[in-house]
N, C-alpha and C. Protein backbone atom coordinates (compact mmCIF):
# COMPACT_ATOMS: atom_id res chain seq x y z
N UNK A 1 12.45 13.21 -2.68
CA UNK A 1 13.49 12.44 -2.05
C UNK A 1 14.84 12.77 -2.65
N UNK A 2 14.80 12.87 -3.87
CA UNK A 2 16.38 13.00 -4.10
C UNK A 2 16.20 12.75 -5.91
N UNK A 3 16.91 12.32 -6.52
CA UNK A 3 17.42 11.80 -8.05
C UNK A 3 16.49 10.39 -8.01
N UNK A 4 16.04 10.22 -8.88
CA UNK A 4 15.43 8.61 -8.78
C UNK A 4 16.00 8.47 -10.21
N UNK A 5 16.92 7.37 -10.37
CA UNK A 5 17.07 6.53 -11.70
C UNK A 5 16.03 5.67 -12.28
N UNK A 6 14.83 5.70 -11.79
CA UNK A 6 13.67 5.33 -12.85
C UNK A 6 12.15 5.61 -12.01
N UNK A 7 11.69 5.68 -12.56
CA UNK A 7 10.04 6.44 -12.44
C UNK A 7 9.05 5.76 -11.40
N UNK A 8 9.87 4.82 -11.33
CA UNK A 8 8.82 3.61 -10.12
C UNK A 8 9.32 3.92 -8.65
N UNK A 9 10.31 4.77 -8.31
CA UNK A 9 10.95 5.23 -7.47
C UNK A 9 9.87 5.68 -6.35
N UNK A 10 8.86 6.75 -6.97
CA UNK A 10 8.14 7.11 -6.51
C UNK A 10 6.91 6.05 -5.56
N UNK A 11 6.80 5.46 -6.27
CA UNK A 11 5.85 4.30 -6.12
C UNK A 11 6.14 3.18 -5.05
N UNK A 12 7.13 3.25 -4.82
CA UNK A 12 7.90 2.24 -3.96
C UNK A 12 8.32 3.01 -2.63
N UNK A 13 8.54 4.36 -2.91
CA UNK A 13 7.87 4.43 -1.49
C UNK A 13 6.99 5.02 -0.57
N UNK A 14 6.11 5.12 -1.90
CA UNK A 14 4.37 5.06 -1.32
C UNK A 14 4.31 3.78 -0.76
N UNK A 15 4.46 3.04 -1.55
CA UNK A 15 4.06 1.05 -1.06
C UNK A 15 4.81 1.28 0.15
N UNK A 16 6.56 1.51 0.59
CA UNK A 16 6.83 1.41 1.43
C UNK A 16 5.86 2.47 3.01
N UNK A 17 5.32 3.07 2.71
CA UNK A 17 4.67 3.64 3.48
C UNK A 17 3.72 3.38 4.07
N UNK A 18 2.64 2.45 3.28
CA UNK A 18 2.12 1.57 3.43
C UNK A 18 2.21 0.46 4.09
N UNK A 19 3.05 -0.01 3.75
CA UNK A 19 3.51 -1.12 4.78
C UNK A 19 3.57 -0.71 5.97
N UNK A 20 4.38 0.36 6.40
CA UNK A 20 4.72 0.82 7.57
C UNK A 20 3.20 1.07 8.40
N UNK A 21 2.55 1.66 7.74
CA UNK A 21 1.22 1.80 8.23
C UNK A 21 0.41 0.57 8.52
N UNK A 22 0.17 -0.03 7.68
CA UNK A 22 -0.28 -1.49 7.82
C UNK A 22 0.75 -2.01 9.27
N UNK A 23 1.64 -2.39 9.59
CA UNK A 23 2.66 -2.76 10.55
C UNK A 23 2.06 -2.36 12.01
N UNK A 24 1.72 -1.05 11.55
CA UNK A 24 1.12 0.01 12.91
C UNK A 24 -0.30 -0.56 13.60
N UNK A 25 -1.02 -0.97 12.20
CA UNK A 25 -2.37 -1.40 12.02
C UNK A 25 -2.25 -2.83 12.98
N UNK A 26 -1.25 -3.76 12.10
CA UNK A 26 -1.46 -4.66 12.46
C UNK A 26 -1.23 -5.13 14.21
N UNK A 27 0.25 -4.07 14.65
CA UNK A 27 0.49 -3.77 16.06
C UNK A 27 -0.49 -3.90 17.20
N UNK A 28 -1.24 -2.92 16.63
CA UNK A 28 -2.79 -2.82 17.06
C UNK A 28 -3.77 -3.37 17.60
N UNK A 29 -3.78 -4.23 16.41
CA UNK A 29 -4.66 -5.79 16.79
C UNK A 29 -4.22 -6.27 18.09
N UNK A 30 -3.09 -6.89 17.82
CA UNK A 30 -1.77 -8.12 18.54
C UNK A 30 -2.28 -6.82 20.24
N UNK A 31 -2.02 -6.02 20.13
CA UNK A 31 -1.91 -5.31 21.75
C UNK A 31 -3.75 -4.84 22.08
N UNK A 32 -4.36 -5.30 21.06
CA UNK A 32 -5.83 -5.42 21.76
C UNK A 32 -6.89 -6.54 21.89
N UNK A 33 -5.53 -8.05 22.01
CA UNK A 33 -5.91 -8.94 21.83
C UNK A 33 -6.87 -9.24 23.23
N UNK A 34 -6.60 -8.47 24.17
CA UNK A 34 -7.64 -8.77 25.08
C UNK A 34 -8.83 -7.46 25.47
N UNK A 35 -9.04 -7.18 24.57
CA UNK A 35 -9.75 -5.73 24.73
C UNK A 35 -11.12 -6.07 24.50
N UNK A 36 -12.04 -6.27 25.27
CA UNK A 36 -13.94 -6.22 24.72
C UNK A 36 -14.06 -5.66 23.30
N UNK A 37 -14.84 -6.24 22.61
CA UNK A 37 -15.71 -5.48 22.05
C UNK A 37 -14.99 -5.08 20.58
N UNK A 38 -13.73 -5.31 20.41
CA UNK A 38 -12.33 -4.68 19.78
C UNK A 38 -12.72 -5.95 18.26
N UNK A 39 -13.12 -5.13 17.13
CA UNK A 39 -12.78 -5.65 15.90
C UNK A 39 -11.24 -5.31 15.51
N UNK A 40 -10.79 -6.40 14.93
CA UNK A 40 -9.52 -6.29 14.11
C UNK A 40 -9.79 -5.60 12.76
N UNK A 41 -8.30 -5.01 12.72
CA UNK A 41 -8.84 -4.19 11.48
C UNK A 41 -7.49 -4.24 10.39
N UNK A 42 -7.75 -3.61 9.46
CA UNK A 42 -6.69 -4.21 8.15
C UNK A 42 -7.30 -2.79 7.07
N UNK A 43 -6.19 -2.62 6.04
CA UNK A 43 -6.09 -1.59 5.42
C UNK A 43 -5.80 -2.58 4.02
N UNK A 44 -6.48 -2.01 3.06
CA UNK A 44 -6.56 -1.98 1.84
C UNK A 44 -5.90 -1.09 0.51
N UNK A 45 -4.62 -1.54 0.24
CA UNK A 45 -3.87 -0.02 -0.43
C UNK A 45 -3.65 -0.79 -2.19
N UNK A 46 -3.64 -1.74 -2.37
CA UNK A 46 -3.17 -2.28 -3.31
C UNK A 46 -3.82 -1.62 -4.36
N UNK A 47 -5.02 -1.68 -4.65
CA UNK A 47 -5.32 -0.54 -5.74
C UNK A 47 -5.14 0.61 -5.85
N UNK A 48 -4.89 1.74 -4.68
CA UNK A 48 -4.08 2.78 -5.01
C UNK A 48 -2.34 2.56 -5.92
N UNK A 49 -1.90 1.65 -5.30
CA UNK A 49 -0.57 1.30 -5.73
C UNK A 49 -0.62 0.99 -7.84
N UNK A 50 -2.32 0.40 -7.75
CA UNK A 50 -2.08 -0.09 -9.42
C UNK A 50 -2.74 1.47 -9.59
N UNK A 51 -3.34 2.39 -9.37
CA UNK A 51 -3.43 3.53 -10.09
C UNK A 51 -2.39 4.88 -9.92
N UNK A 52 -1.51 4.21 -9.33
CA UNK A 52 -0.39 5.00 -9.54
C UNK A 52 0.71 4.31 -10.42
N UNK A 53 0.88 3.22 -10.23
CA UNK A 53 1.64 2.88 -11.58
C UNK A 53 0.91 2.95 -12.67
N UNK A 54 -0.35 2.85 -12.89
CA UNK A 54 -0.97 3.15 -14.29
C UNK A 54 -0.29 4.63 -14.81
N UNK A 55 -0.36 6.05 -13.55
CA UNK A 55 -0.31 7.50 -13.90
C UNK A 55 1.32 7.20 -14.21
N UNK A 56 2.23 6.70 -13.55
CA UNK A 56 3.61 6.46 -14.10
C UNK A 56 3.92 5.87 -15.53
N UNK A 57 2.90 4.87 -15.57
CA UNK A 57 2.89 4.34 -17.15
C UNK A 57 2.73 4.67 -18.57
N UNK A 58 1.69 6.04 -17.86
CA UNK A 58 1.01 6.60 -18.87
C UNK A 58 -0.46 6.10 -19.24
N UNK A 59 -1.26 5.03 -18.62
CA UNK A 59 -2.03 4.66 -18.96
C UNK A 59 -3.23 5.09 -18.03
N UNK A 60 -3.53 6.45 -17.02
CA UNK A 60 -4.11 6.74 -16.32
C UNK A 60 -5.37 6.99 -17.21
N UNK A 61 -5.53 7.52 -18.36
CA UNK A 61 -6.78 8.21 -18.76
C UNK A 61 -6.95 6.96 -20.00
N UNK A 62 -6.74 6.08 -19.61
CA UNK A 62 -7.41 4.72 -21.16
C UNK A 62 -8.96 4.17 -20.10
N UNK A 63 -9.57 5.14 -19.20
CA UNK A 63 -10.72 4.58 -19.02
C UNK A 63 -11.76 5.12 -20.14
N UNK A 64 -12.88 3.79 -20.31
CA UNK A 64 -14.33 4.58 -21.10
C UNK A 64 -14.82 5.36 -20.17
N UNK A 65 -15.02 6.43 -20.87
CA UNK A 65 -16.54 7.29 -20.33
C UNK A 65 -17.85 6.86 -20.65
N UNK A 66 -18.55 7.69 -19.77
CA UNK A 66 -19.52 7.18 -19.81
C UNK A 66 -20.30 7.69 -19.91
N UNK A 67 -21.13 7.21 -21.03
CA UNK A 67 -21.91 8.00 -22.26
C UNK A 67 -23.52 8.24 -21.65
N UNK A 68 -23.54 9.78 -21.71
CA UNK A 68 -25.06 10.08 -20.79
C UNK A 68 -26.06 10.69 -22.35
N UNK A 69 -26.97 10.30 -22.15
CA UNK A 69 -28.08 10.38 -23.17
C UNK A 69 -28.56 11.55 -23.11
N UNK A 70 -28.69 12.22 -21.73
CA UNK A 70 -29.18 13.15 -21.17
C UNK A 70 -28.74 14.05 -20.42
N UNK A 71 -29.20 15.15 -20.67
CA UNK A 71 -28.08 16.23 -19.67
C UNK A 71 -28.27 16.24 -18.14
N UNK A 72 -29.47 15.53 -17.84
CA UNK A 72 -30.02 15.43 -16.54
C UNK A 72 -29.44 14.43 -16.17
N UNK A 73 -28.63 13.49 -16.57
CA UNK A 73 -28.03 12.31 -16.16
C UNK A 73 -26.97 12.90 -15.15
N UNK A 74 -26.60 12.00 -14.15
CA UNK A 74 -25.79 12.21 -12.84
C UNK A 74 -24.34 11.42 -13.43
N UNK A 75 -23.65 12.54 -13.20
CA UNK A 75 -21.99 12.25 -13.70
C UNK A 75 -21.49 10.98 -13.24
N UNK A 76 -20.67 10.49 -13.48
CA UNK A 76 -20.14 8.89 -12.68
C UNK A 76 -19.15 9.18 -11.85
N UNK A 77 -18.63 9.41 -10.57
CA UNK A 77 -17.78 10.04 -10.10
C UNK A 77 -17.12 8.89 -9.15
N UNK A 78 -15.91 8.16 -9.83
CA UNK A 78 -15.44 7.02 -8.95
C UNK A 78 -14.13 7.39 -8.14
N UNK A 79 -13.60 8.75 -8.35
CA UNK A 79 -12.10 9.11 -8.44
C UNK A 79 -12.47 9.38 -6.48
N UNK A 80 -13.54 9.23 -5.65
CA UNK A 80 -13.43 9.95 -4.38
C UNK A 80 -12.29 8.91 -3.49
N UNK A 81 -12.46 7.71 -3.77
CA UNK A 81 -11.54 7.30 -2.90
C UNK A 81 -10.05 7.18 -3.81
N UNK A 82 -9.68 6.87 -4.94
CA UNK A 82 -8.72 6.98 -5.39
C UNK A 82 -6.95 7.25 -4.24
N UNK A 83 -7.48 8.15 -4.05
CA UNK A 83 -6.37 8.83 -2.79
C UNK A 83 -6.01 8.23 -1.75
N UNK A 84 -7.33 7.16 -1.28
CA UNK A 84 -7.54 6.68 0.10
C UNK A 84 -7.39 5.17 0.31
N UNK A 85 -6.62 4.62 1.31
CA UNK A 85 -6.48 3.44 1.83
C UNK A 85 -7.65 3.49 2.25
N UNK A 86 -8.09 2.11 1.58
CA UNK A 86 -9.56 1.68 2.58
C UNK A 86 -9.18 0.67 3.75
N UNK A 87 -9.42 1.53 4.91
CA UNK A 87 -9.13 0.54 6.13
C UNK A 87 -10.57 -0.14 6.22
N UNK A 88 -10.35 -1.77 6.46
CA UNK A 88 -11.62 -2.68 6.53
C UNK A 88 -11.33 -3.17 8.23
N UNK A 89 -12.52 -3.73 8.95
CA UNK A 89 -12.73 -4.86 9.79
C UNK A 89 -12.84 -6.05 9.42
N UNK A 90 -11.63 -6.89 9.30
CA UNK A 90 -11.91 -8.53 9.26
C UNK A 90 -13.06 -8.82 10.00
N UNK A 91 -13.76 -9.84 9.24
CA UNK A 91 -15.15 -10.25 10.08
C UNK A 91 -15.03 -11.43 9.84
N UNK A 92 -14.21 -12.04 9.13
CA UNK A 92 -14.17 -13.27 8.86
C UNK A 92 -13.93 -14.52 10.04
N UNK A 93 -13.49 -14.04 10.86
CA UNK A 93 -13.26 -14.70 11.76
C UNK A 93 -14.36 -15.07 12.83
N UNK A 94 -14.00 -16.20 13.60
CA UNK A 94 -15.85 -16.12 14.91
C UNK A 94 -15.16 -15.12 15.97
N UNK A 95 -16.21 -14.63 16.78
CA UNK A 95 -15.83 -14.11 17.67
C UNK A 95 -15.81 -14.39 18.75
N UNK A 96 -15.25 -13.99 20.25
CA UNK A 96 -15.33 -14.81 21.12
C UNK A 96 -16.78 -14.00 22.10
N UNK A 97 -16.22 -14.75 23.10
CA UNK A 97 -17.37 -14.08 24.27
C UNK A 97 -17.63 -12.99 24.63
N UNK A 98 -16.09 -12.39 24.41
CA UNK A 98 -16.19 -10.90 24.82
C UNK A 98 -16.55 -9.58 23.60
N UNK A 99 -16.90 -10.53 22.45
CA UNK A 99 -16.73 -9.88 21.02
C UNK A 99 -15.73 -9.57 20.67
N UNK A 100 -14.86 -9.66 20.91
CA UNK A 100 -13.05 -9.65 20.50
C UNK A 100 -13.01 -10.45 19.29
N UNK A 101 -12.58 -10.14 17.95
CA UNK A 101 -12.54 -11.41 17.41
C UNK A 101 -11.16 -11.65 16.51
N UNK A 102 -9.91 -10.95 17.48
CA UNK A 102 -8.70 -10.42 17.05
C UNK A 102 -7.81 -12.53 17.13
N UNK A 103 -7.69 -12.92 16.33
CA UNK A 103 -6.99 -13.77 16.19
C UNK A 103 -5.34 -13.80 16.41
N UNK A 104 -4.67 -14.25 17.05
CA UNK A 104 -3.59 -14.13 17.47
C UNK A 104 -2.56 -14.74 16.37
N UNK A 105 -3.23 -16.04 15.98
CA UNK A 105 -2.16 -16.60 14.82
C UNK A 105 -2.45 -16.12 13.63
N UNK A 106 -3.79 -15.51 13.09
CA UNK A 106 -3.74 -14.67 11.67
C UNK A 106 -3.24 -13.41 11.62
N UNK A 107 -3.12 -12.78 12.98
CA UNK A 107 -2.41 -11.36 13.07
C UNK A 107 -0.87 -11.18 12.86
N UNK A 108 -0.05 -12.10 13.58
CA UNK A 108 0.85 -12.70 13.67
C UNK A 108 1.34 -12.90 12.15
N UNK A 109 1.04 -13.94 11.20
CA UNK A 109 0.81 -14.37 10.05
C UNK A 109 0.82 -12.83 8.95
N UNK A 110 -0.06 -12.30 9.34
CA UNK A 110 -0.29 -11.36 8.35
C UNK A 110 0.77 -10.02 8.53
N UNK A 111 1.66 -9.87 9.65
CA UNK A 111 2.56 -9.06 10.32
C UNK A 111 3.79 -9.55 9.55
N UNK A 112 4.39 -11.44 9.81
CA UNK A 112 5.31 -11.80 9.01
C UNK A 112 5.08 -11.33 7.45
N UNK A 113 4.06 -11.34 6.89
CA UNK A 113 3.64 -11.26 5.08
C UNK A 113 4.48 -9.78 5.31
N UNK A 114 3.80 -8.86 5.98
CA UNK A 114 3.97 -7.02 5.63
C UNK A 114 5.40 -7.08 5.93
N UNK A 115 6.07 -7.62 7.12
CA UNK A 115 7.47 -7.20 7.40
C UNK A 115 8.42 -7.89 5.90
N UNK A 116 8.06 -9.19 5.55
CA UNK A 116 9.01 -9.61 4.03
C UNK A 116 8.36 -8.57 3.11
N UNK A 117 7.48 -7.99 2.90
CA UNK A 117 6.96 -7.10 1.72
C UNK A 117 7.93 -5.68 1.83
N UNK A 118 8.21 -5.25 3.35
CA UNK A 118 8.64 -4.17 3.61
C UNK A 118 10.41 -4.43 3.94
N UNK A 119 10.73 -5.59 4.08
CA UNK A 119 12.08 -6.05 3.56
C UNK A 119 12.64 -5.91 1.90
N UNK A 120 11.74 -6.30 1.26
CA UNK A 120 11.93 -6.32 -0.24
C UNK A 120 11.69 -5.05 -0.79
N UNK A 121 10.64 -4.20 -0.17
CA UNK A 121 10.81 -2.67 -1.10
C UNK A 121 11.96 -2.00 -0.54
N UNK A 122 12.21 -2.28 0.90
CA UNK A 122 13.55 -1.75 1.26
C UNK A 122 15.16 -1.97 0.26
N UNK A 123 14.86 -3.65 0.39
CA UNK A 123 16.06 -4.03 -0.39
C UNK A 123 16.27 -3.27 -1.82
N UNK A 124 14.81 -3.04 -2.61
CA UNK A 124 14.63 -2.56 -4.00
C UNK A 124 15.30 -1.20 -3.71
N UNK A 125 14.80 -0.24 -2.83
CA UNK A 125 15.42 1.11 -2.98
C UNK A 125 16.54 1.11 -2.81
N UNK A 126 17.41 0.49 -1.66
CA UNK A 126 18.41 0.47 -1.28
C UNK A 126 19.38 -0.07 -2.82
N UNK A 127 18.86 -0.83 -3.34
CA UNK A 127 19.48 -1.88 -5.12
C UNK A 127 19.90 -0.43 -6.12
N UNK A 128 18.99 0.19 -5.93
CA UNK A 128 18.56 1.05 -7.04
C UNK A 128 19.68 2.50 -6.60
N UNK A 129 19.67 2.75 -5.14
CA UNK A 129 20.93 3.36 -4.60
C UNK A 129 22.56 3.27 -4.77
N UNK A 130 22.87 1.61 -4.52
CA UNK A 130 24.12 1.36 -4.77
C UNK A 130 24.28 1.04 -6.66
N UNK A 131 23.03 1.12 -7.12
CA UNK A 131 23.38 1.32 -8.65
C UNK A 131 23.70 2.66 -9.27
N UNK A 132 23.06 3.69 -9.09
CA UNK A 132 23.59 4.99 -8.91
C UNK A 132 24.34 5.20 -8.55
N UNK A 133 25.26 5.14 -7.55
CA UNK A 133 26.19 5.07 -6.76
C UNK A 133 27.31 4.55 -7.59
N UNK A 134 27.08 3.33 -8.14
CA UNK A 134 28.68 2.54 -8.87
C UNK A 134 28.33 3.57 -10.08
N UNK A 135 27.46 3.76 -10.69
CA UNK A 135 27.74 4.83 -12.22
C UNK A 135 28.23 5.96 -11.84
N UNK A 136 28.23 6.69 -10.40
CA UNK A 136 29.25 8.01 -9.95
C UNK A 136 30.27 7.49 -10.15
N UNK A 137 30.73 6.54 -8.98
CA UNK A 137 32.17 5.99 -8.94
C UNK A 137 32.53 5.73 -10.01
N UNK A 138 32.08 4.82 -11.21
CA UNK A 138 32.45 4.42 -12.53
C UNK A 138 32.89 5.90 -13.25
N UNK A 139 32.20 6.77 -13.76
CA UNK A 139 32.66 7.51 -14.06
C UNK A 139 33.33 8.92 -13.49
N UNK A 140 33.87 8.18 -12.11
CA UNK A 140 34.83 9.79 -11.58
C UNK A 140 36.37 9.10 -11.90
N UNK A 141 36.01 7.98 -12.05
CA UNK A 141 37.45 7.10 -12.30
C UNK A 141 37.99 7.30 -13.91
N UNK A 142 37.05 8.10 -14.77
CA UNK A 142 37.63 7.96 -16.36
C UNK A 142 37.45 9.20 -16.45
N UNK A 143 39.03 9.63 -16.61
CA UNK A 143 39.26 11.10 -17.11
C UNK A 143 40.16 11.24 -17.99
């Protein structure tokens, strides 16, 4: 993207990307509220978000290993989704007649949550811009 004045830069707009995706997700629902058969669906990113601020932190590799007795023992290999938003089907909800079980006021609900989440990482980058910005101006003014 450009200069980032601190390391979380990155991270924020992964999250912001996320959101945007989620938004898309949630779109989705809301315009297949009358569709047969149509589970609602929802994306899961928040733990990618904490293992990337861990790798920003420095604290990516403070996991235990895991100690094999045997050479025939099968490696532990948790890193496959790491990378990946897990998109889920809400099931929580009843369904109706048509098996639709897209809720109109939790979709709704959960659309307002992502749009203030994706207001506030906006506002953050945009903060972090006009702060850079006044330390140019600040110092083109002292010569």
């Amino acid at each position: 993207m450009g200069l980032n004045i601190t390391n979380s830069m990155p991270l924020a707009i992964k999250a912001l990307d996320f959101r945007a995706y989620r938004q898309k997700m949630i779109s989705s629902n809301i315009a297949n509220v009358d569709t047969p058969y149509y589970r609602s669906r929802d994306i899961r990113f928040e733990d990618i978000l904490k293992n990337e601020a861990k790798k920003l932190h420095g604290e990516a590799n403070r996991n235990l290993e895991l100690a094999k007795t045997n050479p025939l023992h099968l490696a532990f290999d948790d890193q496959n989704d790491i990378d990946k938003a897990k998109v889920f089907f809400r099931g929580t909800h009843p369904t109706r007649n048509d098996a639709n079980n897209v809720d109109i006021d939790i979709e709704s609900t959960e659309m307002s949550k992502n749009a203030i989440m994706f207001e506030a990482l906006t506002s953050a980058i945009k903060k972090e811009g006009m702060i850079f910005k006044s330390v140019l101006e600040a110092s083109g003014k002292i010569q």
